[in-house]
N, C-alpha and C. Protein backbone atom coordinates (compact mmCIF):
# COMPACT_ATOMS: atom_id res chain seq x y z
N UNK A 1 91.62 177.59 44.28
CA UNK A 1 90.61 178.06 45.23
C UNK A 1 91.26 178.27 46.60
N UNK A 2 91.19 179.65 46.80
CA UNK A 2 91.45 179.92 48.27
C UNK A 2 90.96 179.38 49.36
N UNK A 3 92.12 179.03 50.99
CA UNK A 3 90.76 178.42 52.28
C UNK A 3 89.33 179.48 52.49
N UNK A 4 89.39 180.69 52.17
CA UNK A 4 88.13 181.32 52.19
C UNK A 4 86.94 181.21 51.21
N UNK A 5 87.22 180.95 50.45
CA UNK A 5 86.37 180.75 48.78
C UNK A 5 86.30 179.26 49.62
N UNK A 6 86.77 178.05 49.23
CA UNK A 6 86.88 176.57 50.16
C UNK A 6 85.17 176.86 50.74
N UNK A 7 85.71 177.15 51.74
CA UNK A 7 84.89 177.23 52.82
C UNK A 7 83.92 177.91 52.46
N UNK A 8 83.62 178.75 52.10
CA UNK A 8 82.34 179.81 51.81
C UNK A 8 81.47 178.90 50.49
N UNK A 9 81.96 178.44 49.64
CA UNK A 9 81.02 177.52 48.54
C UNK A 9 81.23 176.57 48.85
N UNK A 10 81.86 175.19 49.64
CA UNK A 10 81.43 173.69 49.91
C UNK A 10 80.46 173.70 50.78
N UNK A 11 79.33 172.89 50.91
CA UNK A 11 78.31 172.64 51.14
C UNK A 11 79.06 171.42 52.15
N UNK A 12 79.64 170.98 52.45
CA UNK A 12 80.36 169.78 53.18
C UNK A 12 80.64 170.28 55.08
N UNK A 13 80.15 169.37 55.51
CA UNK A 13 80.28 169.65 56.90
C UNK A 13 81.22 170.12 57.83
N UNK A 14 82.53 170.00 57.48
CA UNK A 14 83.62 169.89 57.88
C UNK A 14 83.82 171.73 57.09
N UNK A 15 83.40 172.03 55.95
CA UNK A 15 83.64 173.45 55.70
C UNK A 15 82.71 174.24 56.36
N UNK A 16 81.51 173.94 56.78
CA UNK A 16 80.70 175.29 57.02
C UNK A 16 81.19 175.29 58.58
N UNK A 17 81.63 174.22 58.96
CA UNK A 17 81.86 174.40 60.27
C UNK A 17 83.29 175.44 60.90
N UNK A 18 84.47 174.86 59.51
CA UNK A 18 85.11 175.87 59.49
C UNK A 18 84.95 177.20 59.31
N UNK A 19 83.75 177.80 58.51
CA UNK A 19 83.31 178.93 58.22
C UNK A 19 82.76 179.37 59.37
N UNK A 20 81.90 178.95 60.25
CA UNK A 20 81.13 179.61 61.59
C UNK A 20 81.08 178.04 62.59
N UNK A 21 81.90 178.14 63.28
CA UNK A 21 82.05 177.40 64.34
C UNK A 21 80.85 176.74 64.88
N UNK A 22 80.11 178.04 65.41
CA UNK A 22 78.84 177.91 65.64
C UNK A 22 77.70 177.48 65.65
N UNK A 23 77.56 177.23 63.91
CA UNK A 23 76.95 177.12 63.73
C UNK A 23 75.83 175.60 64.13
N UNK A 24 74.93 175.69 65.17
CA UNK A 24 74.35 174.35 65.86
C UNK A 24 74.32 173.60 64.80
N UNK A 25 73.26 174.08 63.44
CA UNK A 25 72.87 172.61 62.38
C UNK A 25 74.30 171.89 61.83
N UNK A 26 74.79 172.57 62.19
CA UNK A 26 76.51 171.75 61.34
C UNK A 26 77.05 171.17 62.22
N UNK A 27 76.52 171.41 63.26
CA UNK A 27 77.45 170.52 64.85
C UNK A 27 76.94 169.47 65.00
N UNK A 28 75.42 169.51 65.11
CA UNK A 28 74.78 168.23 65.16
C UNK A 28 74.79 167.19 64.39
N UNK A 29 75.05 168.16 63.03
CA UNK A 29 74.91 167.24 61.46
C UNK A 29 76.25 166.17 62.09
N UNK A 30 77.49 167.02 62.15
CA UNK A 30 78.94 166.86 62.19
C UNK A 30 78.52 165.13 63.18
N UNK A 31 78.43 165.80 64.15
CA UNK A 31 78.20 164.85 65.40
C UNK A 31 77.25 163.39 65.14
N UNK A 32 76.25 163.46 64.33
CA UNK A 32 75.70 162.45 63.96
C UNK A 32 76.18 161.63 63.17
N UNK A 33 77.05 162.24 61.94
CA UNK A 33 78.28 161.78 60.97
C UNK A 33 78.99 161.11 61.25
N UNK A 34 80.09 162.09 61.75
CA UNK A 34 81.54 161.47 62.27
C UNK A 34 81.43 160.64 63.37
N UNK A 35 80.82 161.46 64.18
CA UNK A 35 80.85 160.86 65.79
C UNK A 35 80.53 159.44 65.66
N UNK A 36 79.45 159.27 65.21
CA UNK A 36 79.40 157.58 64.98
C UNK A 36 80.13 156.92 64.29
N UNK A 37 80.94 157.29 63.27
CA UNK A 37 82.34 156.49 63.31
C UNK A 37 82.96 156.01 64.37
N UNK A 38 83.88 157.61 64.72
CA UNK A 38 84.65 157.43 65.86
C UNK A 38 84.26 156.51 67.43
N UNK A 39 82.70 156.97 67.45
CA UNK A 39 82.46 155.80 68.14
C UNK A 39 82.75 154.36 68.06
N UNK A 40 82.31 154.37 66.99
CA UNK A 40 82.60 152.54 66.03
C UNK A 40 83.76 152.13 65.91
N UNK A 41 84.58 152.91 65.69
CA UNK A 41 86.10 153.01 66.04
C UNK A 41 86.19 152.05 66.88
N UNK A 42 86.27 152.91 68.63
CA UNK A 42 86.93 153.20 69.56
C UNK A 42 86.75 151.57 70.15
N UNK A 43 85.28 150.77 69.94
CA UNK A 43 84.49 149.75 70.04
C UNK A 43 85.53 148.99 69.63
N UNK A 44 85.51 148.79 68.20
CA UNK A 44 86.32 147.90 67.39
C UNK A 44 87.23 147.89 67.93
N UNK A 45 88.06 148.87 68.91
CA UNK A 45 89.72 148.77 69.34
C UNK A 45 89.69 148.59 70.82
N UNK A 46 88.76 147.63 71.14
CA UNK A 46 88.47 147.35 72.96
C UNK A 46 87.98 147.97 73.68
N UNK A 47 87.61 149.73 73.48
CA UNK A 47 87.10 150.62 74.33
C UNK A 47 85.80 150.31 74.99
N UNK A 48 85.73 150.38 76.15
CA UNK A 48 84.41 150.12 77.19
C UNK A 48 83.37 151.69 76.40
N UNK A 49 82.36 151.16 76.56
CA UNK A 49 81.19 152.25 76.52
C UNK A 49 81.26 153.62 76.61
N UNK A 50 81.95 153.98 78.02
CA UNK A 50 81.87 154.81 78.62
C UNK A 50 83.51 155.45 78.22
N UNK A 51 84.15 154.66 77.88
CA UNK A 51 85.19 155.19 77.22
C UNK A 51 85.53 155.52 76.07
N UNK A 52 84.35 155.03 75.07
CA UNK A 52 84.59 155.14 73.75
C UNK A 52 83.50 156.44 73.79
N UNK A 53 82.41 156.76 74.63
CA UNK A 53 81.85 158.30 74.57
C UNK A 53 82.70 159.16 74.68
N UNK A 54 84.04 159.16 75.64
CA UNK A 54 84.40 160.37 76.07
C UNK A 54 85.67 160.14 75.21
N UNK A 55 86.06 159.47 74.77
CA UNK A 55 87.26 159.32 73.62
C UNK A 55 86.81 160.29 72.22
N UNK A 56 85.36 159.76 71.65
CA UNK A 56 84.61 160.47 70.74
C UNK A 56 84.54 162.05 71.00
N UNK A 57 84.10 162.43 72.16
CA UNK A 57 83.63 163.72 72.22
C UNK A 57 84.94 164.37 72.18
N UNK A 58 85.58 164.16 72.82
CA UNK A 58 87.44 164.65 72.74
C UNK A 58 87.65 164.84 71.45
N UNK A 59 87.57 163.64 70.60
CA UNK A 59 88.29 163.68 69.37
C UNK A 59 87.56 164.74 68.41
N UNK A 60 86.28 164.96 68.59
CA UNK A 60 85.50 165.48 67.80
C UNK A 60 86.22 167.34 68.27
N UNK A 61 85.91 167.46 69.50
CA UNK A 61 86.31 168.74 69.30
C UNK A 61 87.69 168.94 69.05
N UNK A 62 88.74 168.23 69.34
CA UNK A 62 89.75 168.67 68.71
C UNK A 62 89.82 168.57 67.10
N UNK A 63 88.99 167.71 66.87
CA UNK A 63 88.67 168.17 64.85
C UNK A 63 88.32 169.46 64.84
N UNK A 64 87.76 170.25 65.44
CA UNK A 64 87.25 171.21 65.03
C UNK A 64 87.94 172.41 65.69
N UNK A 65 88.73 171.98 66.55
CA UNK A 65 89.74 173.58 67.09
C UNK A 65 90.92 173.26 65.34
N UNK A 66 91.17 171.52 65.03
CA UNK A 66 92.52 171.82 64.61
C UNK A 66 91.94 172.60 62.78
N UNK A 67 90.75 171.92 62.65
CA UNK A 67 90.40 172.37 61.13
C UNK A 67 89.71 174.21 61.18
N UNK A 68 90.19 175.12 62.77
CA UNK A 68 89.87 176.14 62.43
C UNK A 68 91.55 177.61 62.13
N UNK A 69 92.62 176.30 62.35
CA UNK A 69 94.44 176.75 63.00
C UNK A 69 94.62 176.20 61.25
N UNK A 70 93.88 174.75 60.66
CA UNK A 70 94.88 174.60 59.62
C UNK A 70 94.64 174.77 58.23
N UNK A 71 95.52 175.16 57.56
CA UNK A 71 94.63 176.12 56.24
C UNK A 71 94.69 175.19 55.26
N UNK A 72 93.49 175.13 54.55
CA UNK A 72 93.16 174.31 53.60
C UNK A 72 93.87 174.96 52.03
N UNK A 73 95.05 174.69 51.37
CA UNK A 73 95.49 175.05 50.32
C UNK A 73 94.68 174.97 49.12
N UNK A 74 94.75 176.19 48.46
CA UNK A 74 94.06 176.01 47.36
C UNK A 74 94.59 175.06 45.71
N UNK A 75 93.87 174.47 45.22
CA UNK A 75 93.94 173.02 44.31
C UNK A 75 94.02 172.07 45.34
N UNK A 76 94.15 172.24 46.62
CA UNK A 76 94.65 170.57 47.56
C UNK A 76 93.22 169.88 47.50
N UNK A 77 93.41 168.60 47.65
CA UNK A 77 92.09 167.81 48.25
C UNK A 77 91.35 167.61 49.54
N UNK A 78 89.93 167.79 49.67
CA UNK A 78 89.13 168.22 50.80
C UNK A 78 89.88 166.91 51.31
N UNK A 79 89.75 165.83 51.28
CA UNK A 79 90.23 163.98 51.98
C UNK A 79 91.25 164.65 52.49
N UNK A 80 92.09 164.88 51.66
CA UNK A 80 93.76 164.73 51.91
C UNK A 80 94.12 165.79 53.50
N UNK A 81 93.41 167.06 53.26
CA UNK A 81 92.69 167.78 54.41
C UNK A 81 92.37 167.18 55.51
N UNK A 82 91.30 166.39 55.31
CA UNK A 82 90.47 165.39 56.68
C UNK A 82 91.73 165.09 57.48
N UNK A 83 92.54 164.39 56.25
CA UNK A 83 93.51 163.26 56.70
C UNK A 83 94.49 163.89 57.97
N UNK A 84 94.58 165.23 57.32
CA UNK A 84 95.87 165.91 58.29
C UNK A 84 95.27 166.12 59.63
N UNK A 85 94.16 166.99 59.50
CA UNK A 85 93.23 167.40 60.67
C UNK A 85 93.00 166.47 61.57
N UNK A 86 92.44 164.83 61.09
CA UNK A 86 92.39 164.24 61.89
C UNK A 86 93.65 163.11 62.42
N UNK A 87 94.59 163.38 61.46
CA UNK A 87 95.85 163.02 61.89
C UNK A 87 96.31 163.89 63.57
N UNK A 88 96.26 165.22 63.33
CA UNK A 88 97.02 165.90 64.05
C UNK A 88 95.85 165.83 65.52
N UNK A 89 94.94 165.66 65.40
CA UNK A 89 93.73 165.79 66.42
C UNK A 89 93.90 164.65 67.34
N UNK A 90 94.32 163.55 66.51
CA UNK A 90 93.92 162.47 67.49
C UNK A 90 95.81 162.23 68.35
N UNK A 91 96.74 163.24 67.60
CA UNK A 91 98.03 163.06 68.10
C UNK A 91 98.17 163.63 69.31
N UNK A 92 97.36 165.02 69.04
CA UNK A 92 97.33 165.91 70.19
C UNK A 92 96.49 165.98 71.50
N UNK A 93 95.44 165.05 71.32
CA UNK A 93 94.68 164.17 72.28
C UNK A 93 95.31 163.26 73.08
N UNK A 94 95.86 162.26 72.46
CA UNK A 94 96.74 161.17 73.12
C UNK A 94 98.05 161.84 73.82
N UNK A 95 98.05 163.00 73.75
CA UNK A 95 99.63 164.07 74.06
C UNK A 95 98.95 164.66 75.42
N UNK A 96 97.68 164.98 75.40
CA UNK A 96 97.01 165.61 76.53
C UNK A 96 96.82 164.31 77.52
N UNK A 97 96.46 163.15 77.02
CA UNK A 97 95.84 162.39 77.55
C UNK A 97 96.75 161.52 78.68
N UNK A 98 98.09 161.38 77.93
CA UNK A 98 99.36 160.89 78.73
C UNK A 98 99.91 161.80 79.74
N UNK A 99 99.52 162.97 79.60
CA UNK A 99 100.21 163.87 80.45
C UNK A 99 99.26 164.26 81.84
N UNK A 100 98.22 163.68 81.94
CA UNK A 100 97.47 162.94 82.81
C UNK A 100 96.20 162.13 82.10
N UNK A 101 96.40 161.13 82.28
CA UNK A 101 95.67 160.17 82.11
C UNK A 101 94.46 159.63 82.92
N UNK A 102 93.34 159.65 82.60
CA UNK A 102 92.27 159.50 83.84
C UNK A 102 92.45 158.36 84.49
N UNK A 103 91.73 157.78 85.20
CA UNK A 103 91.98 156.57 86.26
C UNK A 103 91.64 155.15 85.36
N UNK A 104 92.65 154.62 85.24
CA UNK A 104 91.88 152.90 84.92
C UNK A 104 92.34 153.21 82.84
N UNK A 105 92.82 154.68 82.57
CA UNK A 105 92.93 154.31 80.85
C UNK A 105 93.62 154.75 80.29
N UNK A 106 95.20 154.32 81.41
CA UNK A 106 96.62 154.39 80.60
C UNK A 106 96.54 153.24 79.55
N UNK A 107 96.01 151.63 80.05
CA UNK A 107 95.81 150.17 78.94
C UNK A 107 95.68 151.08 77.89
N UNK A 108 93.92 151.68 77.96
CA UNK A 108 93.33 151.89 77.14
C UNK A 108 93.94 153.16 75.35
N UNK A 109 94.89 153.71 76.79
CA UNK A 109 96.10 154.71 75.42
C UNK A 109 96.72 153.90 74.91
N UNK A 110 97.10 152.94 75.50
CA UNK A 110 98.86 152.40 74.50
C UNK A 110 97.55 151.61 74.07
N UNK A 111 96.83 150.73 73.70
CA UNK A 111 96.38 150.25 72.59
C UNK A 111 95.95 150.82 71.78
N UNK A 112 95.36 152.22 71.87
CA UNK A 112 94.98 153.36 70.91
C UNK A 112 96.05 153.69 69.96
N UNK A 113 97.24 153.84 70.55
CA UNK A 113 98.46 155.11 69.95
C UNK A 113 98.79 153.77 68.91
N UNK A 114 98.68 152.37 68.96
CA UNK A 114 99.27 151.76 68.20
C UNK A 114 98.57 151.90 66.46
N UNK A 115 99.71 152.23 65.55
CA UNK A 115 99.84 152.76 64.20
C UNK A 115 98.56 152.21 63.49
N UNK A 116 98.39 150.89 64.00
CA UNK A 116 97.37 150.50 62.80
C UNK A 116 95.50 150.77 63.37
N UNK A 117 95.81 150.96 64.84
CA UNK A 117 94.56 151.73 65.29
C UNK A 117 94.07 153.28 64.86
N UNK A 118 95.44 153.89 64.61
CA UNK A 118 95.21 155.29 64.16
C UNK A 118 94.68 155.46 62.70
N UNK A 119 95.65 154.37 62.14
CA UNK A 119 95.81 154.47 60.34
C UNK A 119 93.79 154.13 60.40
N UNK A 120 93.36 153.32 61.45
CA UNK A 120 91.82 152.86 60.58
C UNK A 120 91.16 153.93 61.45
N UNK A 121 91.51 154.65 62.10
CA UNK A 121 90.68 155.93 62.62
C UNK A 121 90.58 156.92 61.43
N UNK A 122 91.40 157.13 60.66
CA UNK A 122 91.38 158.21 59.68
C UNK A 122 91.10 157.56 58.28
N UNK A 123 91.38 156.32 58.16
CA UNK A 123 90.47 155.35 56.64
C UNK A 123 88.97 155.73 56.97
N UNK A 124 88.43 155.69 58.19
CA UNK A 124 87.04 155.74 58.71
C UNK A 124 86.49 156.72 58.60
N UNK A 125 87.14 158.37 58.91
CA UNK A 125 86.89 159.48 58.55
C UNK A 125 86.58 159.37 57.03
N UNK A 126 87.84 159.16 56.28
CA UNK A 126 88.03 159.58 54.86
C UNK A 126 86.84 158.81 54.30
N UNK A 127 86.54 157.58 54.47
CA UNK A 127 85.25 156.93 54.24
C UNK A 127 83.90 157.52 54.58
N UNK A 128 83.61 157.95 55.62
CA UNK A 128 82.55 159.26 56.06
C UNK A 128 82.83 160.15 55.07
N UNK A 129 83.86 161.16 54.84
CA UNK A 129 83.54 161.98 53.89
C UNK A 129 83.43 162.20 52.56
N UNK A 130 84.12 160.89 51.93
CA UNK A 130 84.23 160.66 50.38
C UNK A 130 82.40 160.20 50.61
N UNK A 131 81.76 159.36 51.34
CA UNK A 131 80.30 159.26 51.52
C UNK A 131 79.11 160.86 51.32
N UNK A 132 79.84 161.47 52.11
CA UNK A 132 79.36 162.56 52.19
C UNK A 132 79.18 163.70 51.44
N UNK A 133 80.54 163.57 50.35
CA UNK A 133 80.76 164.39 49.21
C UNK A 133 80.18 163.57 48.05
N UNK A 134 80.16 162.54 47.97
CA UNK A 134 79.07 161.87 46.57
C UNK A 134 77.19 161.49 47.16
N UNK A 135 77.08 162.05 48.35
CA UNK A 135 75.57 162.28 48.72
C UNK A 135 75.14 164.04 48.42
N UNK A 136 76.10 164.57 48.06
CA UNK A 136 75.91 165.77 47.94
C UNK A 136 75.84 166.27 46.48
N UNK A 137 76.86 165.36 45.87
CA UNK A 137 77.03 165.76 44.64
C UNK A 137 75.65 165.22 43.68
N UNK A 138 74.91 164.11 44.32
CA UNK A 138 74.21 163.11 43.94
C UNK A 138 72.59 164.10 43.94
N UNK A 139 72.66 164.91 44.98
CA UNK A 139 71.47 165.65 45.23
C UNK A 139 71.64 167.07 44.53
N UNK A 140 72.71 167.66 43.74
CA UNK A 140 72.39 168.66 43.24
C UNK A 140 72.50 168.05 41.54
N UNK A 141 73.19 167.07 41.45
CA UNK A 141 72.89 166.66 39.19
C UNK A 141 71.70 166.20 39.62
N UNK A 142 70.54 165.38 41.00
CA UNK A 142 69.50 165.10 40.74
C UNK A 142 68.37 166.53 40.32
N UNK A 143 68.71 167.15 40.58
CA UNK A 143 68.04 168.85 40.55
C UNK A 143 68.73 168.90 38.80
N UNK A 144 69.78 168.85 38.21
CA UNK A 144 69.65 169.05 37.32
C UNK A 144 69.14 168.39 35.89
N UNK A 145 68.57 167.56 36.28
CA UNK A 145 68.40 166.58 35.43
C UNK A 145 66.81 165.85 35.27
N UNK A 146 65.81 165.56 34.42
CA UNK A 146 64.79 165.48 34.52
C UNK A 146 64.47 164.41 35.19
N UNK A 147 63.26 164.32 35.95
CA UNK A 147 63.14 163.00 36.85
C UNK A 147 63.69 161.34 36.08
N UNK A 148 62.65 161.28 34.87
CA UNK A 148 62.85 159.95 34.26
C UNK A 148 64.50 159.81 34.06
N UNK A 149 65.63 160.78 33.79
CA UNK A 149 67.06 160.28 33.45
C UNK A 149 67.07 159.60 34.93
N UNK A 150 66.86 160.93 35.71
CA UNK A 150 67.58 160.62 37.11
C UNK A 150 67.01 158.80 38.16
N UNK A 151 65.94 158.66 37.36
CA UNK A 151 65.11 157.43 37.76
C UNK A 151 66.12 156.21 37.26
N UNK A 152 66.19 156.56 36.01
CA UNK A 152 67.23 155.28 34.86
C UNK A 152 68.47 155.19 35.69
N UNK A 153 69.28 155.93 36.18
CA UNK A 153 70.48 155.69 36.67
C UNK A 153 69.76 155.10 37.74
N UNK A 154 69.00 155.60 38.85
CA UNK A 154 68.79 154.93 40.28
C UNK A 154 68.92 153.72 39.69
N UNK A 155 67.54 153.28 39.27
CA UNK A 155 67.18 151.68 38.81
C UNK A 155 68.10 150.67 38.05
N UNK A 156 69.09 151.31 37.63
CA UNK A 156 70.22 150.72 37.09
C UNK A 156 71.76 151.13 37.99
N UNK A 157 72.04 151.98 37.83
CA UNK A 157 73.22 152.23 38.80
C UNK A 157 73.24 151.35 40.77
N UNK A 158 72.07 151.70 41.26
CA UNK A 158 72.36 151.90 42.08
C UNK A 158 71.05 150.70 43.12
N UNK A 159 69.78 150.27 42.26
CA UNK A 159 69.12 149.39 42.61
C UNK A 159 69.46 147.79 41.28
N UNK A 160 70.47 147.64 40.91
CA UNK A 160 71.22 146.98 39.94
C UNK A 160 69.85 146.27 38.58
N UNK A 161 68.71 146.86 38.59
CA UNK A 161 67.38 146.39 36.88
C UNK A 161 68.98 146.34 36.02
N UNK A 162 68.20 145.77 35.12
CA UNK A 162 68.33 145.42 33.79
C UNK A 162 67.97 146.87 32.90
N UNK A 163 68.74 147.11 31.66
CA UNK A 163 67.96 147.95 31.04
C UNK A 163 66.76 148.27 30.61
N UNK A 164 66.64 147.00 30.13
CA UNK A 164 65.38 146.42 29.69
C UNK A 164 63.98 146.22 30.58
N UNK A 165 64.15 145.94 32.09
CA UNK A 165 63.31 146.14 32.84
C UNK A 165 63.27 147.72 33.15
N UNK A 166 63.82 148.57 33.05
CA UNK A 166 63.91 149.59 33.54
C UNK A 166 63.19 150.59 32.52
N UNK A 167 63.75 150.00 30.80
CA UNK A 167 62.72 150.67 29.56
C UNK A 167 61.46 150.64 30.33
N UNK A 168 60.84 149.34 30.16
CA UNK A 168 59.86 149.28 30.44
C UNK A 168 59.34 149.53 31.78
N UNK A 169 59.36 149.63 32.82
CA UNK A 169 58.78 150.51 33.85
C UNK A 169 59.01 151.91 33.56
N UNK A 170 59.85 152.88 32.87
CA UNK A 170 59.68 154.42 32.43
C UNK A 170 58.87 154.49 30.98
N UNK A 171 59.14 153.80 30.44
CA UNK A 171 58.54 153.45 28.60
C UNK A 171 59.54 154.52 28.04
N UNK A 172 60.57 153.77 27.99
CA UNK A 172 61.69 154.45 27.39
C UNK A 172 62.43 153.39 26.75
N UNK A 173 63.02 153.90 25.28
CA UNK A 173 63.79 152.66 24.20
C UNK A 173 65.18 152.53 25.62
N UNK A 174 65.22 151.20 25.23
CA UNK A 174 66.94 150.65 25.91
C UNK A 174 67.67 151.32 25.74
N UNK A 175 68.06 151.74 24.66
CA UNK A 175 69.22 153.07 24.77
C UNK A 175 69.20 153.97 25.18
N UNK A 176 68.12 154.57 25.57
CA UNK A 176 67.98 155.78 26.17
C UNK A 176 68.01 155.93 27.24
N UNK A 177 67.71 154.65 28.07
CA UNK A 177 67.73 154.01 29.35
C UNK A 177 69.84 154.45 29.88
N UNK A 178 70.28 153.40 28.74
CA UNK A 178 72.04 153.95 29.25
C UNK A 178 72.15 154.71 28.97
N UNK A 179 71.91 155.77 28.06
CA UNK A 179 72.84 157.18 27.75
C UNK A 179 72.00 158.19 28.58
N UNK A 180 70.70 157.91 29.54
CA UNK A 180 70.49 158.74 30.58
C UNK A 180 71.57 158.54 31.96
N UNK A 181 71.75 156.82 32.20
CA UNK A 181 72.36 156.61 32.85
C UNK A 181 73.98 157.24 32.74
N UNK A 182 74.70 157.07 31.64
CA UNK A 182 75.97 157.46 31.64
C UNK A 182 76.13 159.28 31.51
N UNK A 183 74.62 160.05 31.08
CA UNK A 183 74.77 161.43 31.89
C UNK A 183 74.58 161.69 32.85
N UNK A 184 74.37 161.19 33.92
CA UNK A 184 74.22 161.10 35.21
C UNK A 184 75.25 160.91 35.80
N UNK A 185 76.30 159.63 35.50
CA UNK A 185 77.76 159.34 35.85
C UNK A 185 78.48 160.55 35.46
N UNK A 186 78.05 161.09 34.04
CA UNK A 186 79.07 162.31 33.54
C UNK A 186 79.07 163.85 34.77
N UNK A 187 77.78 163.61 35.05
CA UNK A 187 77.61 164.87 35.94
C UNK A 187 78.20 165.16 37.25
N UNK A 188 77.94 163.63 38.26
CA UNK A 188 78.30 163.20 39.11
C UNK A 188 80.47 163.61 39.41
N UNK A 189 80.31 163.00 38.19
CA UNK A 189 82.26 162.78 38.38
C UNK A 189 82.50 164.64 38.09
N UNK A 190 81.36 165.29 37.74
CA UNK A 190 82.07 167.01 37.41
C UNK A 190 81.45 167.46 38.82
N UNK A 191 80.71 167.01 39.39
CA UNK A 191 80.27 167.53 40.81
C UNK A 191 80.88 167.47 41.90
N UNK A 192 81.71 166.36 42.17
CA UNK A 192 82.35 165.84 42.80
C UNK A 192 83.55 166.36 42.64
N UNK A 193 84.26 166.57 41.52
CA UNK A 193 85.07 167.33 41.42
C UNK A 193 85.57 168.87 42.12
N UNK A 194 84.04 169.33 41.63
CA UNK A 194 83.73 171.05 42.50
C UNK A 194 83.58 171.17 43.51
N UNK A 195 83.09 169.99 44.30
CA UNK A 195 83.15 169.79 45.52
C UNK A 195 84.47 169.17 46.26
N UNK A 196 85.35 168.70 45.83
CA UNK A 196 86.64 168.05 45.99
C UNK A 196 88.06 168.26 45.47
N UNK A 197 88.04 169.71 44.95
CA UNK A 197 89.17 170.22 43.41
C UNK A 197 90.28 169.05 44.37
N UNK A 198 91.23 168.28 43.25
CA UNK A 198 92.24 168.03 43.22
C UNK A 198 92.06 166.19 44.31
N UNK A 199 90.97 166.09 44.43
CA UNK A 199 91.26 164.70 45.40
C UNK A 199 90.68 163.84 44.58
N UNK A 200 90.87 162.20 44.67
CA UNK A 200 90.58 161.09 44.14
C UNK A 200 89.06 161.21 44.34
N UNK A 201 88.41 160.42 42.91
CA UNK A 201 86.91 160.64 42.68
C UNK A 201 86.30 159.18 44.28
N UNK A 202 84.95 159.82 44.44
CA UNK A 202 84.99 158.65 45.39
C UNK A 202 84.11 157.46 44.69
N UNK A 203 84.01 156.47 44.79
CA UNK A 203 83.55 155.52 44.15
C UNK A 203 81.62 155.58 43.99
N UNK A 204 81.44 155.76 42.86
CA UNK A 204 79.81 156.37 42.45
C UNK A 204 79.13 155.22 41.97
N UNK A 205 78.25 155.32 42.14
CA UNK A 205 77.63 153.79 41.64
C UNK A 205 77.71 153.68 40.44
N UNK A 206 78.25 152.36 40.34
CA UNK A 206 78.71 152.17 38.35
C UNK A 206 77.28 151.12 37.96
């Protein structure tokens, strides 16, 4: 799959945004997403309030100048993607940022630039979006699939019933209860896929 094909069929935030910049519902979406990571981040790594807003908003748009310069290879993985984008975003921030530094948050860089602050800035992303790609995948096998299967997996997968409690609140034999559940897992891991060609499955409720 080509970066144009990519982008034109993922339903994932980080692609439509690459597709039309513009576009407000994907900015806001984006911004409500990520941004509150990166916020949560910046917190976790000593940042004052007012520094972890304007650290966020920085970082965010340079996600989105660098994921419109870097081309997403076709078979590569959407993660593996994130990873670079927000690798290179938060390098080229801290590159702007040293070369004048605002008043009072040179501290605040050199505790940032250190390796294991960066490495959990981009675990945090990749965690946002492996989230984001099995909420997606989760809402189109629920469309394919008749309510009562799609009920059996909730109530078992993901609210942890018993089979057996779960027969009985649908009035369905026990077995039918798991082999709705394990087509649901089957669908999930092929959705996720189409949505992700070539990256590690993200963890689906077993």
């Amino acid at each position: 799959m080509g970066d144009a094909a990519w982008s034109a069929t993922s339903p994932t935030l980080l692609a439509r945004l690459r597709q039309v910049p513009g576009d407000p519902g994907a900015w806001t979406a984006f911004v409500d997403r990520y941004g509150g990571k990166i916020y949560s981040w910046c917190r976790r790594w000593g940042l004052q309030e007012a520094d972890a807003r304007d650290v966020t908003q920085n970082v965010m748009l340079e996600l989105t100048r660098q994921m419109r310069k870097f081309e997403y290879r076709a078979g590569g993985s959407f993660r593996s993607w994130l990873k670079t984008i927000a690798y290179r975003a938060w390098r080229d921030y801290l590159s702007s940022r040293r070369r004048v530094p605002p008043d009072g948050q040179e501290s605040v860089l050199n505790e940032l630039v250190d390796t294991a602050a960066s490495n959990d800035l981009i675990r945090r992303l990749e965690e946002e979006s492996e989230r984001e790609i099995l909420e997606l995948a989760m809402a189109q096998v629920r469309l394919r699939v008749q309510p009562h299967i799609w009920q059996a997996f909730v109530l078992t997968a993901i609210e942890g019933m018993s089979g057996a409690e779960v027969a009985v609140q649908l009035g369905m034999q026990v077995g039918s209860v798991w082999v709705a559940r394990s087509k649901v897992q089957k669908f999930l891991r092929e959705e996720v896929r189409r949505l992700d060609p070539g990256g590690d499955e993200p963890q689906a409720p077993s």
